[in-house]
PDB file of N, CA and C in Angstrom:
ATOM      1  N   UNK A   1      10.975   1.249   4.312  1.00  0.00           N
ATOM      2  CA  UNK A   1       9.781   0.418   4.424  1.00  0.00           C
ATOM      3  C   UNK A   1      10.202  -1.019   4.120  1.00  0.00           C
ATOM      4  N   UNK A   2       9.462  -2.235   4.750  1.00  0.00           N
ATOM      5  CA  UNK A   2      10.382  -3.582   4.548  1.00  0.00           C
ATOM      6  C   UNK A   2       8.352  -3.898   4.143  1.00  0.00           C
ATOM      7  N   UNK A   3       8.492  -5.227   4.014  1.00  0.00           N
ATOM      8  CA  UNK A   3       7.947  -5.886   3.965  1.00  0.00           C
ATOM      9  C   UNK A   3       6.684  -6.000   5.085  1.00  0.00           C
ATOM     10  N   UNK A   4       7.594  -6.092   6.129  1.00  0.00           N
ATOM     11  CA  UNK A   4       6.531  -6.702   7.327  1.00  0.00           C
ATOM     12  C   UNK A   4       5.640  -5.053   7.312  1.00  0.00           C
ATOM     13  N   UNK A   5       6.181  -4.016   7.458  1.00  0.00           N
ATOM     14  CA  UNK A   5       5.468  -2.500   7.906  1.00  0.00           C
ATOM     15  C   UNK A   5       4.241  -2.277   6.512  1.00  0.00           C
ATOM     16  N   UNK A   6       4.411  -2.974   5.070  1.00  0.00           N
ATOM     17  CA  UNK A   6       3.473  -2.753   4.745  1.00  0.00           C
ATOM     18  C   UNK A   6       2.763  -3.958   4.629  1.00  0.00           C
ATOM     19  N   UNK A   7       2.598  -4.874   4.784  1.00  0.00           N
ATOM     20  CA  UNK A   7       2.169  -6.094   5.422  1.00  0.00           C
ATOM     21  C   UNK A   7       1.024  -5.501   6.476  1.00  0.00           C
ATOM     22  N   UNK A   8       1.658  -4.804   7.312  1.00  0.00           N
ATOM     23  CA  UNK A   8       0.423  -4.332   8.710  1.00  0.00           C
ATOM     24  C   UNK A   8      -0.259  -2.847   8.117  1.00  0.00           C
ATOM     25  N   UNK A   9       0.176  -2.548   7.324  1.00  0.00           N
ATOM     26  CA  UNK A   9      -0.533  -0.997   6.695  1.00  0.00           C
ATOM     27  C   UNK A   9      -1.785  -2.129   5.773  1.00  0.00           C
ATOM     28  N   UNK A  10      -1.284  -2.672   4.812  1.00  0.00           N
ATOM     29  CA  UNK A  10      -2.666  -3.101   4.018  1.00  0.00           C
ATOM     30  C   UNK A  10      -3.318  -4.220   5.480  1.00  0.00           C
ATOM     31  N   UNK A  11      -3.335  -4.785   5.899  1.00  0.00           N
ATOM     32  CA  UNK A  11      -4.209  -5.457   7.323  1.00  0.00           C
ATOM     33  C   UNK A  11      -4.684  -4.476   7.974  1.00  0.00           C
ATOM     34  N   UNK A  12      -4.048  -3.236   8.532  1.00  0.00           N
ATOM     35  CA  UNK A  12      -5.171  -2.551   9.263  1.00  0.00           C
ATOM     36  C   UNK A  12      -6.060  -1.675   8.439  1.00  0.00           C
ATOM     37  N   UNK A  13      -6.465  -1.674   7.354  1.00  0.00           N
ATOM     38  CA  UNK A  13      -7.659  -1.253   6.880  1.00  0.00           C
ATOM     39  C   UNK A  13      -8.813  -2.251   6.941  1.00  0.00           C
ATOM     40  N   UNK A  14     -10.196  -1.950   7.024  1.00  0.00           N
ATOM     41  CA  UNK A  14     -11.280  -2.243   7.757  1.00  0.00           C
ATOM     42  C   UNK A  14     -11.106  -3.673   6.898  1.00  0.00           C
ATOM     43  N   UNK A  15     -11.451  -4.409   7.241  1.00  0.00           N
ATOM     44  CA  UNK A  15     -11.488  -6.045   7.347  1.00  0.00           C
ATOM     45  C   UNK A  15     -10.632  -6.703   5.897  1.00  0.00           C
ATOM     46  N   UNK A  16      -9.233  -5.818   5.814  1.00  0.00           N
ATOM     47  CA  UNK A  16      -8.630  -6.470   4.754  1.00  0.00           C
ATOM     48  C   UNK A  16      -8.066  -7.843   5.620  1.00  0.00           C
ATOM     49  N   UNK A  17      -7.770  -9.082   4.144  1.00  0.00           N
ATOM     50  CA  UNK A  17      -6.927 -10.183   4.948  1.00  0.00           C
ATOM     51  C   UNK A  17      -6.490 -10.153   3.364  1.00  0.00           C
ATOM     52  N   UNK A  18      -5.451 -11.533   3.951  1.00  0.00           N
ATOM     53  CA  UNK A  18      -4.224 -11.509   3.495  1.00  0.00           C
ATOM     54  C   UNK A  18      -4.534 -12.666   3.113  1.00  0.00           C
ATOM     55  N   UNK A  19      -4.005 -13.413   1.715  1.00  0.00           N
ATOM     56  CA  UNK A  19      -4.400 -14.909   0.986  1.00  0.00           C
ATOM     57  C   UNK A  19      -3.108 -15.123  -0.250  1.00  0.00           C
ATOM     58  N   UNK A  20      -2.828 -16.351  -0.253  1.00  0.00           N
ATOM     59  CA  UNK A  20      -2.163 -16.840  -1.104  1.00  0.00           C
ATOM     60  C   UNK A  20      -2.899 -16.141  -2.451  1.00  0.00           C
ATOM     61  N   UNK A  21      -2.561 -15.892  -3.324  1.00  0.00           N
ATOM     62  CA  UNK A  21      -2.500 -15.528  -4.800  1.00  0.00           C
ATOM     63  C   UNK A  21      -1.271 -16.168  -5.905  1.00  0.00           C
ATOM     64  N   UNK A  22      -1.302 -17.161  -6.466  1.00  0.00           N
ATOM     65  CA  UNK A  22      -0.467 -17.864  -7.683  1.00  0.00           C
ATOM     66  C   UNK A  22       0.639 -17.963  -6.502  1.00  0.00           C
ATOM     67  N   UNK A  23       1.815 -17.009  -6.852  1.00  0.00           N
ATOM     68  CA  UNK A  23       3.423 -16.976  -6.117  1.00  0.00           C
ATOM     69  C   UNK A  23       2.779 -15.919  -5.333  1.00  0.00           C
ATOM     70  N   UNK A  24       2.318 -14.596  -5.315  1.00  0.00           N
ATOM     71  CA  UNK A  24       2.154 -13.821  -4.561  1.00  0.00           C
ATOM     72  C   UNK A  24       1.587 -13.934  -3.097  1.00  0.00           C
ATOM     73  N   UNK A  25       1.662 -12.872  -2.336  1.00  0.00           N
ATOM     74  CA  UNK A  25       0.505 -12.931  -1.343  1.00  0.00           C
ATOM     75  C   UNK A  25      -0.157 -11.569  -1.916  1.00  0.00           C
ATOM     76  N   UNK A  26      -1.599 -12.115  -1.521  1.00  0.00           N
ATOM     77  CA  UNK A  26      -2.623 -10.870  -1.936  1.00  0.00           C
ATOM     78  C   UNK A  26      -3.229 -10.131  -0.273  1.00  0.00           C
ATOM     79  N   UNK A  27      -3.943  -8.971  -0.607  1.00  0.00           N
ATOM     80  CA  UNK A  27      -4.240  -8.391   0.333  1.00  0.00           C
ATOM     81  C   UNK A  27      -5.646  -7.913  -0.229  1.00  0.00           C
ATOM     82  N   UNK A  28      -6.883  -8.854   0.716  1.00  0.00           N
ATOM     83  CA  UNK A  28      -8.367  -8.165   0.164  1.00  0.00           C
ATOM     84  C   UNK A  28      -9.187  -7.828   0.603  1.00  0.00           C
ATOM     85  N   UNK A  29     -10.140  -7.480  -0.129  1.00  0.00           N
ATOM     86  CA  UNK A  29     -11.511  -6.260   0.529  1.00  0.00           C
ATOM     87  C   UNK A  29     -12.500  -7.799   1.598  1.00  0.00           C
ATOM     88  N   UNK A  30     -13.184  -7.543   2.223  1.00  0.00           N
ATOM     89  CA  UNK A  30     -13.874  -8.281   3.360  1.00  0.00           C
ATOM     90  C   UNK A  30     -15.166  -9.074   2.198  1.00  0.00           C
ATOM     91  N   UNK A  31     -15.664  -9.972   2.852  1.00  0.00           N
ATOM     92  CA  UNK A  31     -17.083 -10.277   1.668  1.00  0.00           C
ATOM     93  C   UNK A  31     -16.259 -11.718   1.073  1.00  0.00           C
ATOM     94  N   UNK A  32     -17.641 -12.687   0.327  1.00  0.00           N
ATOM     95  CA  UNK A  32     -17.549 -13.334  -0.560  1.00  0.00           C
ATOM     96  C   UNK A  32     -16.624 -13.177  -2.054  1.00  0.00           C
ATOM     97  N   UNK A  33     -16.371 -12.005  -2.082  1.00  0.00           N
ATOM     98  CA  UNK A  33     -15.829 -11.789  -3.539  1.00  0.00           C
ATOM     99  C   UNK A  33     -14.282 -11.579  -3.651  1.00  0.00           C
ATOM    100  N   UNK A  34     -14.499 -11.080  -2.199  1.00  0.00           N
ATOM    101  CA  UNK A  34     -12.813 -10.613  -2.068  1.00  0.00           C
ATOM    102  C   UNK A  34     -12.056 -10.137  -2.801  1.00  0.00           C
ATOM    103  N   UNK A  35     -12.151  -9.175  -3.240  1.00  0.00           N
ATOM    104  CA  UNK A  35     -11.585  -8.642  -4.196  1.00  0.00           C
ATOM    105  C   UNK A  35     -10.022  -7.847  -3.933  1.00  0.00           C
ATOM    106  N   UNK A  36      -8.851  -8.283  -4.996  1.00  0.00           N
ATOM    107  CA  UNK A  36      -7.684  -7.878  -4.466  1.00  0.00           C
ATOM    108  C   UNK A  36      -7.579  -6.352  -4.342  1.00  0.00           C
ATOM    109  N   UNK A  37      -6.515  -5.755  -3.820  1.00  0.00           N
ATOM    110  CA  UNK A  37      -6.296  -4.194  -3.472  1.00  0.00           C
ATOM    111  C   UNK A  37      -4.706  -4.055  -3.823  1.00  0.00           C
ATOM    112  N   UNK A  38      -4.050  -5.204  -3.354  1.00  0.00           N
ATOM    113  CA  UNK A  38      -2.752  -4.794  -3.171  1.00  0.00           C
ATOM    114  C   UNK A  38      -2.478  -6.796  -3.153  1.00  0.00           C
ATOM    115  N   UNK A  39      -1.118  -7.171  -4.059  1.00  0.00           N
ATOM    116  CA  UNK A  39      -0.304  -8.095  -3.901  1.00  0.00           C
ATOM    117  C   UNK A  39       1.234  -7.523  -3.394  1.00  0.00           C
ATOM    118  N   UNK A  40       1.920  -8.699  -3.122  1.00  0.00           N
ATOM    119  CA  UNK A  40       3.210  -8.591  -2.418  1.00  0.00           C
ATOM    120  C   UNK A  40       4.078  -9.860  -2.906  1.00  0.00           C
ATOM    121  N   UNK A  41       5.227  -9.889  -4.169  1.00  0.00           N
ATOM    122  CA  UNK A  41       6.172 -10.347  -4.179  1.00  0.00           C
ATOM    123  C   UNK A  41       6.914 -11.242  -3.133  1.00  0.00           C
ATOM    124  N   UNK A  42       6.976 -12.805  -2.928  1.00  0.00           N
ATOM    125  CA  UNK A  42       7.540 -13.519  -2.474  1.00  0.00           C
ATOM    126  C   UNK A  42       8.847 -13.207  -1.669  1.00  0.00           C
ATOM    127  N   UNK A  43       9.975 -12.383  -2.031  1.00  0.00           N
ATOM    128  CA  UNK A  43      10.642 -12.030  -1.539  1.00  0.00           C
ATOM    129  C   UNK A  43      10.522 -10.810  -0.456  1.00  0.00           C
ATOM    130  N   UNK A  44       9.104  -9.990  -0.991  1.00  0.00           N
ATOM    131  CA  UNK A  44       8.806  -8.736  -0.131  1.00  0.00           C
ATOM    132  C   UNK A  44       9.317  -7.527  -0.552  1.00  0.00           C
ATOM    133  N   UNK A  45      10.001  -7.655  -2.136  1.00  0.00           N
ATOM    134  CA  UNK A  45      10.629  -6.384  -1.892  1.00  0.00           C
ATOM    135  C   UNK A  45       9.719  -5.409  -2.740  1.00  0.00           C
ATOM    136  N   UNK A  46       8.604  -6.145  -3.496  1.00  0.00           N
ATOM    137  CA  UNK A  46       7.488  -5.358  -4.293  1.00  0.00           C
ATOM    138  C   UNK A  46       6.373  -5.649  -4.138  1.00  0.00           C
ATOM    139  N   UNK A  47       5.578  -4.345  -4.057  1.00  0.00           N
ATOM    140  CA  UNK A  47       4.176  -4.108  -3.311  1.00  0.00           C
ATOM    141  C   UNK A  47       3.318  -3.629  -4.346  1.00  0.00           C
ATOM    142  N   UNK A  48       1.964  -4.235  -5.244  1.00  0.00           N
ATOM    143  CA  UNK A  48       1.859  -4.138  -6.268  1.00  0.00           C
ATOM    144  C   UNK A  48       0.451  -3.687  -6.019  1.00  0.00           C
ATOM    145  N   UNK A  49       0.323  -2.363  -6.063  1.00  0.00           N
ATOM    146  CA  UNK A  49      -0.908  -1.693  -5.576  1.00  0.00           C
ATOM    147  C   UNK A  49      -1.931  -1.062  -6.818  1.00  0.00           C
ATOM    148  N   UNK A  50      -3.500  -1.941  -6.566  1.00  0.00           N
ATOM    149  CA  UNK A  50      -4.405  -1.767  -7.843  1.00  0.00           C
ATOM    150  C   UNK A  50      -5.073  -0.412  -7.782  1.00  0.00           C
ATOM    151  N   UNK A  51      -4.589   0.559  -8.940  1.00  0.00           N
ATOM    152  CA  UNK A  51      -5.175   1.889  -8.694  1.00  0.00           C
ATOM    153  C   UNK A  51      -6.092   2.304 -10.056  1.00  0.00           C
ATOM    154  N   UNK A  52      -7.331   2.382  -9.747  1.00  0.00           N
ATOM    155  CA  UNK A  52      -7.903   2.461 -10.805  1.00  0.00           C
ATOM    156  C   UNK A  52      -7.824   3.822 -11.849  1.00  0.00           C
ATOM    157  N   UNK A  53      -7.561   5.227 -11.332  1.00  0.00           N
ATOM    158  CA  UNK A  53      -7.672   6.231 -11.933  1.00  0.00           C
ATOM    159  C   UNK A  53      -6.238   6.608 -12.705  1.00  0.00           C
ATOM    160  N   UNK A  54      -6.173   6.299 -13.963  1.00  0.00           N
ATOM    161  CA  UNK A  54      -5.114   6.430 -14.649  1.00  0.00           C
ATOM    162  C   UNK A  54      -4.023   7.981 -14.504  1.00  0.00           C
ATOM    163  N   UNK A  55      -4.966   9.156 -14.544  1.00  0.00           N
ATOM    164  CA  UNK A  55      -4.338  10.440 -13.895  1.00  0.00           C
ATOM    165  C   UNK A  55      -3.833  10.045 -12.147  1.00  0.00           C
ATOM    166  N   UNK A  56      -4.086   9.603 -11.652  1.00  0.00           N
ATOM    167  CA  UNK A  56      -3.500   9.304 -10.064  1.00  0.00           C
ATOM    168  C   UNK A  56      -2.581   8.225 -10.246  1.00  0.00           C
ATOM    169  N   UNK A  57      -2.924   7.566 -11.070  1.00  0.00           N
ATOM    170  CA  UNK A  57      -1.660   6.424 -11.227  1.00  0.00           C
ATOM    171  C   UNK A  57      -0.181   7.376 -11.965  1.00  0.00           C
ATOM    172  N   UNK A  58       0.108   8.065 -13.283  1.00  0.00           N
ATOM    173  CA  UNK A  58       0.718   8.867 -13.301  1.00  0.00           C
ATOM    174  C   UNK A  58       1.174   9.837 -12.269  1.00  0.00           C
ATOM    175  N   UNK A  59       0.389  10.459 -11.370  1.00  0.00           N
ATOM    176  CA  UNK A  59       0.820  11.125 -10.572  1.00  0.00           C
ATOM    177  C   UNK A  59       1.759  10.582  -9.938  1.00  0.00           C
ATOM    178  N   UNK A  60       0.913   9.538  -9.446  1.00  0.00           N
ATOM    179  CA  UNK A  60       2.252   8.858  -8.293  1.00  0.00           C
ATOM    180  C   UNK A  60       3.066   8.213  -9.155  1.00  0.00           C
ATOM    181  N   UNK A  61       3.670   8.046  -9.954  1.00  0.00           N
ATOM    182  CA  UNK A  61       4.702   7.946 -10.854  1.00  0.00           C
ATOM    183  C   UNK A  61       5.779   8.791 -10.806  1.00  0.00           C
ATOM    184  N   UNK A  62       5.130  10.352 -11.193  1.00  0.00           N
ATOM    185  CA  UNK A  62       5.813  11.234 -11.869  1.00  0.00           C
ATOM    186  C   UNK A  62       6.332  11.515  -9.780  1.00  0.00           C
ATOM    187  N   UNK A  63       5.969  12.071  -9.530  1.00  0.00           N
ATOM    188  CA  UNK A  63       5.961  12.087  -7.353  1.00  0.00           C
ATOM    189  C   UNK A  63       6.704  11.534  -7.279  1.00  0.00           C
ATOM    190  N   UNK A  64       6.464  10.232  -7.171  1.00  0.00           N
ATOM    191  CA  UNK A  64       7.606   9.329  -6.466  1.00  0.00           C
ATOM    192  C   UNK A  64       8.834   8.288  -7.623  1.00  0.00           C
ATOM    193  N   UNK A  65       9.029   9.198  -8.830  1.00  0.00           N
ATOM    194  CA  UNK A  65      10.042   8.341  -9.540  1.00  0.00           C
ATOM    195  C   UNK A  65      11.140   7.718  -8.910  1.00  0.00           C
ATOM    196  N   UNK A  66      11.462   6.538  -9.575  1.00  0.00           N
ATOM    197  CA  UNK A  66      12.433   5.231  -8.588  1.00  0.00           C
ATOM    198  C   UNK A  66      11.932   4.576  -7.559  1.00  0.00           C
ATOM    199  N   UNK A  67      10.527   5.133  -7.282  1.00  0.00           N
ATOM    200  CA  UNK A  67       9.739   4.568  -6.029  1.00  0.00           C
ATOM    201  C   UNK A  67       8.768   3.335  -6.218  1.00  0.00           C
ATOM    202  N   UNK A  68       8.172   4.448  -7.416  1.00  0.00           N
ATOM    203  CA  UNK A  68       6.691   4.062  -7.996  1.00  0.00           C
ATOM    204  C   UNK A  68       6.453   3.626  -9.343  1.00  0.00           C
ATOM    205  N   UNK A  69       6.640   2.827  -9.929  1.00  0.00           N
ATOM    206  CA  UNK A  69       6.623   2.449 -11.128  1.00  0.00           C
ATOM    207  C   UNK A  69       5.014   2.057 -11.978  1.00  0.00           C
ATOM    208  N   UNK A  70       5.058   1.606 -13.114  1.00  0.00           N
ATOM    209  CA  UNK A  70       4.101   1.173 -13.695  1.00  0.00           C
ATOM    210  C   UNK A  70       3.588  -0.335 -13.371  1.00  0.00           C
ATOM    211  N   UNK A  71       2.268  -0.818 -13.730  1.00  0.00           N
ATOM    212  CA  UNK A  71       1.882  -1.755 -13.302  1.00  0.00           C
ATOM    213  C   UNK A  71       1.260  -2.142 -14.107  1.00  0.00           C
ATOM    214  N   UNK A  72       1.438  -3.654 -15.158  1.00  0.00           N
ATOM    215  CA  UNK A  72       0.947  -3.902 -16.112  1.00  0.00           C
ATOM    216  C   UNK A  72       0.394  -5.299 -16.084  1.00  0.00           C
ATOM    217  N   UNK A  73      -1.079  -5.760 -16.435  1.00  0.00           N
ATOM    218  CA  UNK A  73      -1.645  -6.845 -16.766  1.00  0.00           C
ATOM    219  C   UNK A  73      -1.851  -7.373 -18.504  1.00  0.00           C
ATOM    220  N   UNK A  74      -0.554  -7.728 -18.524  1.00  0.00           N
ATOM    221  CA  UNK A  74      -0.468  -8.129 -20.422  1.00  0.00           C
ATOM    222  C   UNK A  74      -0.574  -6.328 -20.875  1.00  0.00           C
ATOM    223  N   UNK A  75      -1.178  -6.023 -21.720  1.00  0.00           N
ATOM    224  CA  UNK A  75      -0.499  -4.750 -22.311  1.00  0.00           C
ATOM    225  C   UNK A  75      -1.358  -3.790 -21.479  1.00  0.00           C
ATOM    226  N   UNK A  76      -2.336  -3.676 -20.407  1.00  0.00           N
ATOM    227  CA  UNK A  76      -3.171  -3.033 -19.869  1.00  0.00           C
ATOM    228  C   UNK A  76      -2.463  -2.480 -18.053  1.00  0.00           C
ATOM    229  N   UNK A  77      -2.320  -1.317 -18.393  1.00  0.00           N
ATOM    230  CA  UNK A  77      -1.589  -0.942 -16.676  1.00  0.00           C
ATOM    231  C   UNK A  77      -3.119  -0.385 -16.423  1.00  0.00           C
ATOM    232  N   UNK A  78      -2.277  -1.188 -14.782  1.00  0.00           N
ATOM    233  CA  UNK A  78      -4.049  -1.743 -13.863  1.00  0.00           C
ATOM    234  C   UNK A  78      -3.154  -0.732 -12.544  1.00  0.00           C
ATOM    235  N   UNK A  79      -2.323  -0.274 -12.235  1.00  0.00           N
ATOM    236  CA  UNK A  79      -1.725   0.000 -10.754  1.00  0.00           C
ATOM    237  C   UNK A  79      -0.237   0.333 -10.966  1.00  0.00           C
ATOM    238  N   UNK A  80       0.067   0.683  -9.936  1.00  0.00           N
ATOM    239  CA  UNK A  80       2.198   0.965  -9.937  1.00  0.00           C
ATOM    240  C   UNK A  80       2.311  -0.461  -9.233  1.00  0.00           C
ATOM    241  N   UNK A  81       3.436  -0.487  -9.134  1.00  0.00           N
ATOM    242  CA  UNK A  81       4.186  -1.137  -8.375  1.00  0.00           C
ATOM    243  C   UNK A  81       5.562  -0.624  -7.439  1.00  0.00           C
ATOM    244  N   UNK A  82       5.155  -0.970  -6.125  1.00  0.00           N
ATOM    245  CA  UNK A  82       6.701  -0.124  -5.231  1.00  0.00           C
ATOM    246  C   UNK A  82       7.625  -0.752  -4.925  1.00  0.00           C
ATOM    247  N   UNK A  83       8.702   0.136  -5.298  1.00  0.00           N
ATOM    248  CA  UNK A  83      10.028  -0.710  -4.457  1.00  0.00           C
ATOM    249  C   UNK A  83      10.294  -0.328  -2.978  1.00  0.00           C
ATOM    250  N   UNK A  84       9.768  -1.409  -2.333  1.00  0.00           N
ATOM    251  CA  UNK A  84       9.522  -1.046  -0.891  1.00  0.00           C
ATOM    252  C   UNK A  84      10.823  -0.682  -0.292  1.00  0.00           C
ATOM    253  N   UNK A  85      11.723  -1.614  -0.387  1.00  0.00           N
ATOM    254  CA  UNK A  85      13.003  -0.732  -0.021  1.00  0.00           C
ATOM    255  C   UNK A  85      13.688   0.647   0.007  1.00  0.00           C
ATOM    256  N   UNK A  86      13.011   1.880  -0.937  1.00  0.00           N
ATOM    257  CA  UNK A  86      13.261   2.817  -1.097  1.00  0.00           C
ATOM    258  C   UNK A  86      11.495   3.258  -0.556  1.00  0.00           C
ATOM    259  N   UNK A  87      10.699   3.083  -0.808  1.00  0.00           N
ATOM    260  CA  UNK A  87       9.239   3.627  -0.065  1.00  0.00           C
ATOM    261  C   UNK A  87       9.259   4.277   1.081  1.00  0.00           C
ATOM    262  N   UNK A  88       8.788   5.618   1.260  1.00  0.00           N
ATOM    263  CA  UNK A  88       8.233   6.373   2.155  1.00  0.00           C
ATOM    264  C   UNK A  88       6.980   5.555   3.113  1.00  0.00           C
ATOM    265  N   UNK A  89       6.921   5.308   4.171  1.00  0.00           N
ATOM    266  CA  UNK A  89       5.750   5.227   5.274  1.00  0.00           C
ATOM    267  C   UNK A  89       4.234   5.754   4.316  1.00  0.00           C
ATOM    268  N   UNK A  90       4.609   7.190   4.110  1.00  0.00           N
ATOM    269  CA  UNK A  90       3.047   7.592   4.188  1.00  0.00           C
ATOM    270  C   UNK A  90       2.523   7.308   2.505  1.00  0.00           C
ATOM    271  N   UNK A  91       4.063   7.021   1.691  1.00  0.00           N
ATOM    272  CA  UNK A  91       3.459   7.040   0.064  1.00  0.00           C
ATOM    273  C   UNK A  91       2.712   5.437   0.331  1.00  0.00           C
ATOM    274  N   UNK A  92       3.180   4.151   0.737  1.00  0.00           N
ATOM    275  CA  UNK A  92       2.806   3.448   1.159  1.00  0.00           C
ATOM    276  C   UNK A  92       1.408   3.001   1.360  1.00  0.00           C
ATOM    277  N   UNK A  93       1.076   4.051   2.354  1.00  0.00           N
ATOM    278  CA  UNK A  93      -0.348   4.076   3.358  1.00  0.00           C
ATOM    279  C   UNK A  93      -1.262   4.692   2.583  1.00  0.00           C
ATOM    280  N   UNK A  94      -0.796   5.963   1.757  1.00  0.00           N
ATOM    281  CA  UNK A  94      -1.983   6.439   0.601  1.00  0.00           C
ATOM    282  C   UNK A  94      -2.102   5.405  -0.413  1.00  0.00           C
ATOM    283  N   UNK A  95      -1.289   4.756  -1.078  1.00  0.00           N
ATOM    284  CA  UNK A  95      -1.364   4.424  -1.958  1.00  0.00           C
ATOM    285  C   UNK A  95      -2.560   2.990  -2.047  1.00  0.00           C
ATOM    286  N   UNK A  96      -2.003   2.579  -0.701  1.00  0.00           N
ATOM    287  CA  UNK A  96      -2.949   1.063  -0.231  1.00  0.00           C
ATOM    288  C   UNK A  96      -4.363   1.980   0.233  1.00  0.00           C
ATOM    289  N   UNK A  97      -4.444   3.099   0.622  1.00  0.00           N
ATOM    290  CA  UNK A  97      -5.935   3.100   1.105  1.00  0.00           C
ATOM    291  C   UNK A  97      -6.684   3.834  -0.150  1.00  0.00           C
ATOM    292  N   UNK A  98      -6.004   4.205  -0.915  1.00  0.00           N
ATOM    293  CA  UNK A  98      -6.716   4.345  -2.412  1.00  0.00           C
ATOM    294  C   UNK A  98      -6.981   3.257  -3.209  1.00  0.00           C
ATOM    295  N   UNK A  99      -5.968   2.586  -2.998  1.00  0.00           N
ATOM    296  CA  UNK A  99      -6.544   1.034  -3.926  1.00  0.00           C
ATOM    297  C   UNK A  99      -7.734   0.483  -3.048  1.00  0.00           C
ATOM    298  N   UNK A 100      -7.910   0.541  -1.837  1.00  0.00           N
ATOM    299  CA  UNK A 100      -9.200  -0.279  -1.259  1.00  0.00           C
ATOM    300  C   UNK A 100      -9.915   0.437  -1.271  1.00  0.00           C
ATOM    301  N   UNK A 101      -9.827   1.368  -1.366  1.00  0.00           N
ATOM    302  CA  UNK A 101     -11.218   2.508  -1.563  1.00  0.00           C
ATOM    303  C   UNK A 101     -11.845   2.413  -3.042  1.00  0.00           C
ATOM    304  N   UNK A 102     -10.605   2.547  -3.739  1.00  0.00           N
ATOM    305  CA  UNK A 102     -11.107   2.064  -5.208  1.00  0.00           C
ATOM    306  C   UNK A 102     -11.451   0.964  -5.679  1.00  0.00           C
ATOM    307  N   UNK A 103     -11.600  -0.079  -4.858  1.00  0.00           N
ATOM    308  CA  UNK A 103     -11.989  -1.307  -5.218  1.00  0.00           C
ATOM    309  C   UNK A 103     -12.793  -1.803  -4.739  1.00  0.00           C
ATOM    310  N   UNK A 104     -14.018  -1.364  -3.282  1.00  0.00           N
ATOM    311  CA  UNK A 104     -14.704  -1.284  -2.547  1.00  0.00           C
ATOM    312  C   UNK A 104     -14.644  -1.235  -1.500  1.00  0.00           C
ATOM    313  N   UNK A 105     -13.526  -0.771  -0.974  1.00  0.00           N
ATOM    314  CA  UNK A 105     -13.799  -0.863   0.648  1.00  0.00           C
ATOM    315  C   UNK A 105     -14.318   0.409   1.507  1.00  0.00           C
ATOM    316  N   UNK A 106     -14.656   0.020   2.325  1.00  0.00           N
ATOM    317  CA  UNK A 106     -15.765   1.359   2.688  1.00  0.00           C
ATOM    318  C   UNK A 106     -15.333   0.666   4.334  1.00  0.00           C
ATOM    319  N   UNK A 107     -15.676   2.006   4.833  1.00  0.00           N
ATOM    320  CA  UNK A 107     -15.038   2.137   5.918  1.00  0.00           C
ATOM    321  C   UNK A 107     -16.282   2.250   7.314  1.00  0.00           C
ATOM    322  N   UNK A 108     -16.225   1.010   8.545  1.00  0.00           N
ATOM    323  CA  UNK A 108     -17.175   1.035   9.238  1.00  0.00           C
ATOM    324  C   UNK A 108     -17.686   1.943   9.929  1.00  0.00           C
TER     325      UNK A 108
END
């Protein structure tokens, strides 16, 4: 998985776009509020996906070890983070359509 392939996985869900965030690029839900789902590391090589259910966040941990790591906001883990270079296609594609699902996106 590179960069650009999950680049077009978080865009083709229903009206995500793509926006500068600090250094990052972010990837967000449609609407005034825009709320993030998924950021992406400057270089591309980490895909930092917001998963709200702490048992599913472990899961995909324990699943995809060396893949899927932890994801921390100051001492609070909010999501994993992937090393896209080693990432599977479909761990990828679940992982981004659970974060927009979990963060509001609803599907037309």
């Amino acid at each position: 998985m590179n960069a650009a392939q999950a680049r077009a996985l978080a865009l083709g869900l229903p009206g995500a776009v793509e926006t500068p965030h600090h250094e990052l690029t972010s990837f967000r839900l449609p609407g005034a509020k825009g709320k993030i789902f998924a950021t992406m590391t400057p270089d591309g090589a980490e895909l930092r996906v917001f998963i709200k259910d702490e048992d599913s966040r472990d899961a995909w941990i324990d699943r995809e070890a060396g893949v899927v790591e932890p994801l921390f906001w100051g001492a609070r883990r909010c999501g994993v983070k992937l090393l896209l270079a080693k990432a599977k296609l479909g761990c990828v594609k679940e992982l981004l359509s659970q974060s927009w699902r979990d963060n509001g996106g609803v599907s037309a």
